[in-house]
Protein backbone atom coordinates (compact mmCIF):
# COMPACT_ATOMS: atom_id res chain seq x y z
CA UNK A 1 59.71 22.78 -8.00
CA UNK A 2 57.86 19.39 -6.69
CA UNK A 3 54.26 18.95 -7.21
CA UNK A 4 52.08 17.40 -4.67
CA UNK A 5 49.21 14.99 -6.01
CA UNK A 6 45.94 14.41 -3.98
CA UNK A 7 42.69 12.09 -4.67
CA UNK A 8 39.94 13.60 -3.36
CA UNK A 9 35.82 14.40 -3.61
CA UNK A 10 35.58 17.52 -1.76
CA UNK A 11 31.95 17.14 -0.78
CA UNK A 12 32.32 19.92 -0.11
CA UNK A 13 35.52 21.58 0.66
CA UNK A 14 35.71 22.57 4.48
CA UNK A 15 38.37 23.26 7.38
CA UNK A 16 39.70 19.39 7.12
CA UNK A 17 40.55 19.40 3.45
CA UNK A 18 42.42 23.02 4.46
CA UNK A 19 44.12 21.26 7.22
CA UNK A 20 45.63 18.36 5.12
CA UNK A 21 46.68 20.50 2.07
CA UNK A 22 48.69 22.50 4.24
CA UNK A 23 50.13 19.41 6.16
CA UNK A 24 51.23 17.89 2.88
CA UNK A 25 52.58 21.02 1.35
CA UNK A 26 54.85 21.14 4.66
CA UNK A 27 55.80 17.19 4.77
CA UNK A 28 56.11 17.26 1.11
CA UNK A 29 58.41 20.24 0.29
CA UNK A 30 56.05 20.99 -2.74
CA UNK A 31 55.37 24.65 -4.50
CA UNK A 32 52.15 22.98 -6.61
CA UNK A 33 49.10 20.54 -6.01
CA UNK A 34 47.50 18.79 -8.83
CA UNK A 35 44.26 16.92 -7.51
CA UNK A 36 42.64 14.14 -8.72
CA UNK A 37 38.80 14.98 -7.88
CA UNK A 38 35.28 12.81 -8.59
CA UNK A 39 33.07 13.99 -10.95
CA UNK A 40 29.24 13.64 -9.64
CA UNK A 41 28.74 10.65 -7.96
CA UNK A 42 30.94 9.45 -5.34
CA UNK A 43 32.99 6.31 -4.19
CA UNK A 44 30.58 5.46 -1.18
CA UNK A 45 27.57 5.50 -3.94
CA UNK A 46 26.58 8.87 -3.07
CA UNK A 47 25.34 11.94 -5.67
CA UNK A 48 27.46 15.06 -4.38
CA UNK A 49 25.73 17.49 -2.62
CA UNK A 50 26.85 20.10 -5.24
CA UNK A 51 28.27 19.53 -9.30
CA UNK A 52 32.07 18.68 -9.33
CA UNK A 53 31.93 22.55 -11.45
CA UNK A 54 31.85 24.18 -7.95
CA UNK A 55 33.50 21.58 -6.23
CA UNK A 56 36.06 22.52 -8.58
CA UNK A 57 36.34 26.06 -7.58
CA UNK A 58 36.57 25.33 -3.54
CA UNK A 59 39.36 23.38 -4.80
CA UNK A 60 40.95 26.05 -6.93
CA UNK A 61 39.92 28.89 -3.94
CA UNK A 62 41.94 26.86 -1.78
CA UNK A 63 45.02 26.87 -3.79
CA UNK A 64 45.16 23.25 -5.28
CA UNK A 65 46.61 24.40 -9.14
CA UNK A 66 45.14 21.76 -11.17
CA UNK A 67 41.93 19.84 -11.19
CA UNK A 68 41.70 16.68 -13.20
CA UNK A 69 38.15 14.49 -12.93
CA UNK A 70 38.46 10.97 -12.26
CA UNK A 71 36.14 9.49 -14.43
CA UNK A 72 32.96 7.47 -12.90
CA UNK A 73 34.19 4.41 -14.00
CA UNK A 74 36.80 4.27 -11.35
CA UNK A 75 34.88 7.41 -8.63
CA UNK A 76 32.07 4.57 -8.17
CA UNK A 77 34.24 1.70 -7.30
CA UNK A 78 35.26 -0.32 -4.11
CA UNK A 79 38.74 1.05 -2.73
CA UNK A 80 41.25 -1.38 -5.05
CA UNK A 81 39.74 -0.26 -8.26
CA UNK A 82 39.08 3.84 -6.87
CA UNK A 83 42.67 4.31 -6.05
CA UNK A 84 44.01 1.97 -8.99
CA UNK A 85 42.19 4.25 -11.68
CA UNK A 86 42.93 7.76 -9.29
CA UNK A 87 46.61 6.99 -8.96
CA UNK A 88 47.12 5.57 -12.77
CA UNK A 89 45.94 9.47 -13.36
CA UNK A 90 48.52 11.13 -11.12
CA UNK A 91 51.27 8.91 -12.34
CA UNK A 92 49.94 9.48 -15.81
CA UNK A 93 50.71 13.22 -15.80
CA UNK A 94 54.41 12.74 -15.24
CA UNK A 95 54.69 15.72 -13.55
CA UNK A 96 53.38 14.83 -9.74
CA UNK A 97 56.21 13.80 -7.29
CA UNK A 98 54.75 13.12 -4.01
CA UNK A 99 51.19 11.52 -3.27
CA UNK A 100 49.71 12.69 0.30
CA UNK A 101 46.91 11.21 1.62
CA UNK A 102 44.73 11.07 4.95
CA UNK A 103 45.11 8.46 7.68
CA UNK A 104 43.92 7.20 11.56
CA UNK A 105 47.66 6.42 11.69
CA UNK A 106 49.53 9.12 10.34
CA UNK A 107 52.91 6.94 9.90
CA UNK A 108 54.02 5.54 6.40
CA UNK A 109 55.90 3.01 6.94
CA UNK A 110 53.75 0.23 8.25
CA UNK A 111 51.37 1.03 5.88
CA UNK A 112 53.93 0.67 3.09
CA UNK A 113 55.10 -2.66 4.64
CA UNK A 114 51.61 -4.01 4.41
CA UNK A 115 51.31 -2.78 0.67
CA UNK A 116 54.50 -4.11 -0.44
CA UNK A 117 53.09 -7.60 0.94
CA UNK A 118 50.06 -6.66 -0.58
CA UNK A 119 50.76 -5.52 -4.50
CA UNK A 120 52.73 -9.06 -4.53
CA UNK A 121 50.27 -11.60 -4.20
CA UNK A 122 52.74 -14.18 -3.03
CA UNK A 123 52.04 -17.36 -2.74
CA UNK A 124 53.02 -17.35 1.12
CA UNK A 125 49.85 -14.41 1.21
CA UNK A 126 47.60 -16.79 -0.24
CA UNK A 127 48.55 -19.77 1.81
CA UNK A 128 48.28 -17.20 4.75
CA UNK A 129 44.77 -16.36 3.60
CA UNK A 130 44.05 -20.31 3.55
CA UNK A 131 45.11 -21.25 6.34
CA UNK A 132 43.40 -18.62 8.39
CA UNK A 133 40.15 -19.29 6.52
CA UNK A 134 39.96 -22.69 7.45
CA UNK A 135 40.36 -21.76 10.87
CA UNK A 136 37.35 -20.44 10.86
CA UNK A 137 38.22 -16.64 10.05
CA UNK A 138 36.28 -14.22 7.65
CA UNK A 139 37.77 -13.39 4.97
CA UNK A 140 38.41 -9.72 5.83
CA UNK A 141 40.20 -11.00 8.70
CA UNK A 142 42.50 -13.90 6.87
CA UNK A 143 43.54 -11.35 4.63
CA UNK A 144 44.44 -8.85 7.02
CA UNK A 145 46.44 -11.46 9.12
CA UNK A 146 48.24 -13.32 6.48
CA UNK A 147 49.24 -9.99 5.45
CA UNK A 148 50.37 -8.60 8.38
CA UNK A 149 52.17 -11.74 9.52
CA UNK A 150 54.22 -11.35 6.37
CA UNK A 151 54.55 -7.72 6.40
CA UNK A 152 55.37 -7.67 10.39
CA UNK A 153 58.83 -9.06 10.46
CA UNK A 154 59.88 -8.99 13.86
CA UNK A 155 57.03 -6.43 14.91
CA UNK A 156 53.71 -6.73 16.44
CA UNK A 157 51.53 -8.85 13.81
CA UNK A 158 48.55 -7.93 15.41
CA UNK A 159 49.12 -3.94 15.72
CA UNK A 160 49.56 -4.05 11.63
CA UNK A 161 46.69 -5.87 10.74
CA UNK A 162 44.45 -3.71 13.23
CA UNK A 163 45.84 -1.13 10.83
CA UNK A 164 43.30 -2.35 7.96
CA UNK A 165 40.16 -2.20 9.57
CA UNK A 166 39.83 1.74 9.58
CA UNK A 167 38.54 3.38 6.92
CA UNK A 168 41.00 5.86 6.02
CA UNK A 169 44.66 3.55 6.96
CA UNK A 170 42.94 0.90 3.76
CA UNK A 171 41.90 3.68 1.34
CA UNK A 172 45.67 4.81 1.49
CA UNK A 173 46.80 1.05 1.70
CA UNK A 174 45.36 0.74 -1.66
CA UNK A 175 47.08 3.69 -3.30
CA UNK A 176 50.21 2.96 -2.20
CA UNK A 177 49.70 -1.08 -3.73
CA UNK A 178 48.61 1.34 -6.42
CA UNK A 179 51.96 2.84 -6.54
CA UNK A 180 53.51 -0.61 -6.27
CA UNK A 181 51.98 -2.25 -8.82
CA UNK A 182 52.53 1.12 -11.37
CA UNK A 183 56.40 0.85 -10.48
CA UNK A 184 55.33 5.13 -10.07
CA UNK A 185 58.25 7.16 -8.60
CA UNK A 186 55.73 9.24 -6.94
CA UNK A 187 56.64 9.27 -3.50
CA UNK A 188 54.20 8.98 -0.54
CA UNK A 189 53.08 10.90 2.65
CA UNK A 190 50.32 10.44 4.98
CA UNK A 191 49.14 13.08 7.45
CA UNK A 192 47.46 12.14 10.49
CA UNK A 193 43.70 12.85 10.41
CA UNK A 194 42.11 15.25 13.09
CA UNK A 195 38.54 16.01 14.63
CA UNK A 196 36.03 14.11 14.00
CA UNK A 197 35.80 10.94 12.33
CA UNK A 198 34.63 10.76 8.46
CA UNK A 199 31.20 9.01 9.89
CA UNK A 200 30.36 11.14 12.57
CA UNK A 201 27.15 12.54 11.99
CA UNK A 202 27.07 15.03 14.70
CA UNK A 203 28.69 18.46 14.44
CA UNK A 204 31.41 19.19 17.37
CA UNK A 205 29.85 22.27 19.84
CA UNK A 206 34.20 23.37 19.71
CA UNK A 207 36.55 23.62 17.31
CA UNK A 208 36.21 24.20 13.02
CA UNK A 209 36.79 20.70 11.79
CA UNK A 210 33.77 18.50 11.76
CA UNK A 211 33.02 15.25 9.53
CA UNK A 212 32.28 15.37 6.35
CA UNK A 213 28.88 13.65 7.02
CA UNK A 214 28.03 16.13 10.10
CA UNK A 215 28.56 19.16 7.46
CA UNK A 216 26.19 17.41 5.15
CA UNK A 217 23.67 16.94 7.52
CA UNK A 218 23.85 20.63 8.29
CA UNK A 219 24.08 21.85 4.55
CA UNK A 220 20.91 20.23 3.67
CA UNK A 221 19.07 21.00 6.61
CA UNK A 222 20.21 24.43 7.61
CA UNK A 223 21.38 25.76 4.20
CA UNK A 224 24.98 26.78 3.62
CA UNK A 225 24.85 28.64 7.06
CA UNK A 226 24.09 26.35 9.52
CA UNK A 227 27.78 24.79 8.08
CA UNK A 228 30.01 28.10 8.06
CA UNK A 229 31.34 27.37 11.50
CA UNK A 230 33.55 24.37 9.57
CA UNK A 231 34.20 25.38 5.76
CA UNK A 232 36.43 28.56 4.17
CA UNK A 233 35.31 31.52 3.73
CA UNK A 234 35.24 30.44 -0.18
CA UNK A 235 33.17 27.58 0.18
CA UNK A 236 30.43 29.45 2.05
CA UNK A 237 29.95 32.06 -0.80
CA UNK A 238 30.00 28.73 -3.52
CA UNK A 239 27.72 27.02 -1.89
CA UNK A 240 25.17 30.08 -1.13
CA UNK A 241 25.43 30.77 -5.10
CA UNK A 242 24.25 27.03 -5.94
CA UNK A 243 21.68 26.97 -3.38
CA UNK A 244 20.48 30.42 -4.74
CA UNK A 245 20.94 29.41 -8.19
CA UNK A 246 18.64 25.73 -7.30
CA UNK A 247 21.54 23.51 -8.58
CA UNK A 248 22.16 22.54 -4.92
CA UNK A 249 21.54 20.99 -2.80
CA UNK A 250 21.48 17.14 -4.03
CA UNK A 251 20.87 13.94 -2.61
CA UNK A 252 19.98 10.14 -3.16
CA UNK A 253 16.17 10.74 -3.14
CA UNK A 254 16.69 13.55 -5.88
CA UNK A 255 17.07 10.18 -7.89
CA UNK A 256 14.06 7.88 -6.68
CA UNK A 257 12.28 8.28 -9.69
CA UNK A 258 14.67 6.86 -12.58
CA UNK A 259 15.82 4.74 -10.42
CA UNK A 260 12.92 3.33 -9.57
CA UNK A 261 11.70 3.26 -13.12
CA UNK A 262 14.83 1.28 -13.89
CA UNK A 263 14.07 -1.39 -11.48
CA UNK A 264 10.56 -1.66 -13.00
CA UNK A 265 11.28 -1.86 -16.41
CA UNK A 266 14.05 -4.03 -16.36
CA UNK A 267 13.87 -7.84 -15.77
CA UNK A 268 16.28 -9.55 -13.22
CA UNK A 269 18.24 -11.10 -15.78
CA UNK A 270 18.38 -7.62 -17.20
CA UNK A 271 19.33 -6.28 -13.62
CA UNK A 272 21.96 -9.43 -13.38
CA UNK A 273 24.31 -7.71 -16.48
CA UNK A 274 24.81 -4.77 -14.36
CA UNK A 275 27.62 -3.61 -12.60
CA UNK A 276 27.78 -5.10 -8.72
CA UNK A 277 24.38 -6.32 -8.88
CA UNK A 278 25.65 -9.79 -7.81
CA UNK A 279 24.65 -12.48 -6.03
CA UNK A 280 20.84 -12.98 -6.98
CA UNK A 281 20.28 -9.07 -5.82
CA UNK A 282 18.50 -8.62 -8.99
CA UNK A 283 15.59 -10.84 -7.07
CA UNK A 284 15.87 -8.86 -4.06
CA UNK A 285 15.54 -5.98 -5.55
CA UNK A 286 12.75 -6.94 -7.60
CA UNK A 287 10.83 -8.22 -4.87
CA UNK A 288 11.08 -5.48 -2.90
CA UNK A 289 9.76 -2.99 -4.48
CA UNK A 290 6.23 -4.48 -3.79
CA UNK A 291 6.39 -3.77 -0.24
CA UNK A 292 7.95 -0.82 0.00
CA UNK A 293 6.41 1.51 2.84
CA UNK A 294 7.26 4.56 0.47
CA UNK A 295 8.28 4.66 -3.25
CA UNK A 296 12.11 6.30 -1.79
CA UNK A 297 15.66 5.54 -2.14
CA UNK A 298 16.25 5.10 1.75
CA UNK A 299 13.30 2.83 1.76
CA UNK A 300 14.53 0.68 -1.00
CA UNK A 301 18.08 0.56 1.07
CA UNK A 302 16.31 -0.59 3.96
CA UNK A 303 14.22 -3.09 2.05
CA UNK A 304 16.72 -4.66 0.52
CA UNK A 305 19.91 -4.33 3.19
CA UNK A 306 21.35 -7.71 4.78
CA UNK A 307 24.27 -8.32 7.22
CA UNK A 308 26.06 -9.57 3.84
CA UNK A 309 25.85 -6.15 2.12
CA UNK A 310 26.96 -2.34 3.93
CA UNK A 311 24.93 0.26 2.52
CA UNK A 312 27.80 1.60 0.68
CA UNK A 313 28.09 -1.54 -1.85
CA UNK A 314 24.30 -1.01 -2.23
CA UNK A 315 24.44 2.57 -2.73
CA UNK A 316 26.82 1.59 -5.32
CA UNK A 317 25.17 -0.77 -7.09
CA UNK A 318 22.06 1.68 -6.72
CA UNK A 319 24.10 3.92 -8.90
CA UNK A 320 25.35 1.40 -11.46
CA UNK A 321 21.73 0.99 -11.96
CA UNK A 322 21.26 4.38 -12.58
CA UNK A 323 23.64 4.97 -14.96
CA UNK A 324 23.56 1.47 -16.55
CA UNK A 325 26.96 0.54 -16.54
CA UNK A 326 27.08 -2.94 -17.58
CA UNK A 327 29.37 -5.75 -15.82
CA UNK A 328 31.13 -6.61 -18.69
CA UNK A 329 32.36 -2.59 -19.07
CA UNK A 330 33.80 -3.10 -15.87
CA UNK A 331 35.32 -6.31 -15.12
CA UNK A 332 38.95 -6.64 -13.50
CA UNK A 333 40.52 -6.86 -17.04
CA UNK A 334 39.18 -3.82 -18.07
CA UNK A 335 39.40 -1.19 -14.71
CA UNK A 336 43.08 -2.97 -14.97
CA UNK A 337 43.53 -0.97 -17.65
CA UNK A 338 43.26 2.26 -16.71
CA UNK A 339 41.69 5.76 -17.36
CA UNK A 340 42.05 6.44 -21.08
CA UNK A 341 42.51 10.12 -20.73
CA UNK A 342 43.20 13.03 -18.55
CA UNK A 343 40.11 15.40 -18.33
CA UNK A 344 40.94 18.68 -16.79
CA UNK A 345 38.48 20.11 -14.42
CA UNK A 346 40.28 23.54 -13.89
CA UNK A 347 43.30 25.36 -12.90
CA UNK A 348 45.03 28.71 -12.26
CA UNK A 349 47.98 30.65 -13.56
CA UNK A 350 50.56 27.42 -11.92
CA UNK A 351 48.38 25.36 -13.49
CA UNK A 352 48.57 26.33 -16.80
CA UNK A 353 52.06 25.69 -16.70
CA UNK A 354 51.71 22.69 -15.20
CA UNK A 355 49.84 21.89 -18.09
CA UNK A 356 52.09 22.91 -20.47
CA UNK A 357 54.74 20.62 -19.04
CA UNK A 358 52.15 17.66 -19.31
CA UNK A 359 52.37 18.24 -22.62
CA UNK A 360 55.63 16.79 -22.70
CA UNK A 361 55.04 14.38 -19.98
CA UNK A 362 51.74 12.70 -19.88
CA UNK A 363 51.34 9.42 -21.06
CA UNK A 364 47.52 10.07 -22.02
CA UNK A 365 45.96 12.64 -24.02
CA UNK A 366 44.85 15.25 -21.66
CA UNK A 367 41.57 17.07 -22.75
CA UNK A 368 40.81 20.62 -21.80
CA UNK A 369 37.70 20.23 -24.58
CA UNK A 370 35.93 17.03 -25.18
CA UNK A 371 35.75 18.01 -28.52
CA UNK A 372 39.90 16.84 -28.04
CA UNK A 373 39.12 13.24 -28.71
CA UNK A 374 36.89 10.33 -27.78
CA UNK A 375 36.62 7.19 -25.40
CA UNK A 376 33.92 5.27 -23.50
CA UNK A 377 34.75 6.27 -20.49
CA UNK A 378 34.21 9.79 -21.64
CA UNK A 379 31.15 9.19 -22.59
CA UNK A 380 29.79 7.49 -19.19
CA UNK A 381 31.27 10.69 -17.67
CA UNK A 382 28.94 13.03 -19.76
CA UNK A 383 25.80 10.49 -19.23
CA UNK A 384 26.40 10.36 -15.42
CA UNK A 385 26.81 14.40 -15.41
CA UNK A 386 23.74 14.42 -17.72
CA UNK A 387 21.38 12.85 -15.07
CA UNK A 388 23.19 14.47 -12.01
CA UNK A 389 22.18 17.42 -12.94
CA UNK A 390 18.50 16.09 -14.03
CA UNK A 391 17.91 15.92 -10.42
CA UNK A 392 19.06 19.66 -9.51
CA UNK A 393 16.30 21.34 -7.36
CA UNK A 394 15.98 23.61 -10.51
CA UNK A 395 16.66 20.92 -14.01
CA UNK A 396 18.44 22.82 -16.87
CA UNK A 397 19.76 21.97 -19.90
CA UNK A 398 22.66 24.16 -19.75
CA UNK A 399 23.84 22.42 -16.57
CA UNK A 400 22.97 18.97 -17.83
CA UNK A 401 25.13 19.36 -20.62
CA UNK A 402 27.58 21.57 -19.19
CA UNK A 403 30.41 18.99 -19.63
CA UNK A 404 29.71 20.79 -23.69
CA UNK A 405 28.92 24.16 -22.94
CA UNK A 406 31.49 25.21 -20.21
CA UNK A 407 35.29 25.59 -20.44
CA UNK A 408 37.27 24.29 -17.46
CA UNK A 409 37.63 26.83 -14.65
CA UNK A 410 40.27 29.21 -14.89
CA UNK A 411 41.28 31.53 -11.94
């Protein structure tokens, strides 16, 4: 029987997410699906709008088998280093044979021409990327042409390198270097992405797929109603529970206070030893907190947001902050190594057999207690639950610490 792997953050689950399981079962050939989900926080620098626990059982309600949690050191991270530490997982589990992912292209094999060129770092890419740059090009732009010249052979340069400025063609890009640079026999797929675009804040007036975003918008201000046109059946009765039960929903400004506190206590040399706080942002940020209209995470983003900087790298640096991870926990040389373990999240009556064959398989310890073993990474994964669930609507310990207190989920 193959087993698909997917990376995803389910935030939350809705008629999309259905849409591309199903398409990669069917492309793939595979009986099983182990995903690779985030824990609380997000790649774009986001808290999710409900605990990875329930996120966990959309996943599960939908039929995925297995849950694993990519841990925070690699969810919070720009693409290279969120797909290098969410495909070292999949490959780690020696059980996963295909990798499916979403794309604005739908078609592999560009996409694996480009990553081939890519995981390489020839010398001919980085005299490409020279050459271009002192013609005057960004760098975004010299990289994408260099590579695309190289990659193109014979086809249109231009058509592949237009190819890496969408969002979802260079998140896939970088699993499949991923894959590349792993030597993984896990085999890739892409499915073509439908309705509306990941960004698109407004909710379609047709149809049951809407962005992610739009359903966000509506979850927090409509409740888990005003979203039930575009998420399972499943999802809908999750999400009323945590919004009944005051663990849901949360956002960014759910956090303004500690984060604010840990601007104000620290100094900006102290700010400077964080994690993407680079380029003399520890000033910035500093400085702005004198004039800002209100004391709120948005207005800090807008205080301190330049043409240099998208809010996502600030978001993300926002949450290094909060959690304190220091640069020198995550430089290249140590993301480059890898997760340390395989955490699982949940699974069903499949997935307990998948994880019985990891037993044989894996090439890291997998942990269905944390009581199983230690690692730092493991322990920024309970912190970062920790003070997720500080900023619940309705605090508890029981949820803070429920990465303790709760088995995985088992269905």
């Amino acid at each position: 029987m193959k087993t698909l792997g997917m990376i995803v953050e389910y935030n939350p689950l809705h008629n999309g997410h259905v849409h591309h399981w199903e398409e990669s079962l069917r492309i793939t050939g595979a009986q099983r699906t182990v995903a690779v989900m985030s824990g609380p926080f997000l790649q774009r620098g986001e808290p999710a709008i409900t605990d990875k626990w329930s996120r966990t059982e959309m996943a599960l309600a939908m039929g995925v088998d297995l849950v694993l949690e990519l841990p925070v050191a690699y969810a919070v991270q720009p693409a290279e280093w969120f797909a290098r530490g969410a495909v070292a997982l999949l490959h780690a589990t020696g059980i996963v044979d295909a990798l499916s992912f979403g794309s604005e292209s739908g078609d592999i094999a560009p996409l694996r021409a480009l990553a081939r060129v890519l995981a390489a770092e020839s010398a001919e890419l980085k005299a490409g990327i020279a050459q271009r740059l002192s013609s005057g090009a960004s760098y975004p732009a010299a990289y994408a042409g260099a590579a695309a010249a190289l990659a193109a052979e014979g086809e249109d340069g231009a058509a592949l390198a237009a190819l890496m400025q969408q969002p979802n063609n260079t998140l896939g890009l970088h699993y499949l270097i991923a894959l590349e640079r792993l030597g993984s026999t896990i085999k890739p797929f892409t499915v073509a992405r439908t309705g509306s675009g990941y960004h698109e804040a407004a909710a379609p007036t047709d149809g049951v797929i809407a962005s992610a975003t739009a359903i966000r918008r509506l979850l927090l201000n409509g409740g888990p109603e005003a979203a039930s046109p575009y998420i399972p059946a499943a999802t809908l009765e999750i999400l009323r529970r945590e919004w009944q039960a005051e663990r849901a929903p949360l956002h960014w400004e759910a956090f303004s206070q500690p984060l604010l506190n840990a601007l104000i206590t620290r100094s900006p040399q102290q700010l400077a030893e964080l994690h993407e706080v680079t380029e003399g942002l520890e000033h910035r940020l500093r400085q702005s907190l004198y004039t800002l209209p209100q004391p709120s995470v948005e207005a800090l983003l807008a205080a301190i947001k330049t043409r240099r900087y998208t809010r996502t790298k600030l978001q993300r640096m926002c949450t290094h902050i909060l959690l304190n991870h220091a640069k020198t926990d995550m430089t290249p040389a140590e993301l480059a190594k890898g997760p340390g373990y395989i955490r699982v999240l949940g699974f069903n009556r499949a997935g307990r057999e998948l994880l019985a064959c990891m037993k044989q398989t894996a090439t890291l310890p997998v942990w269905v207690k944390l009581s199983a073993g230690s690692h730092p990474q493991l322990d920024w994964d309970t912190a970062a639950a920790a003070i997720y669930a500080a900023g619940m609507p309705r605090p508890a310990i029981r949820d803070m610490y429920a990465d303790y207190l709760r088995p995985p989920i088992m269905v």
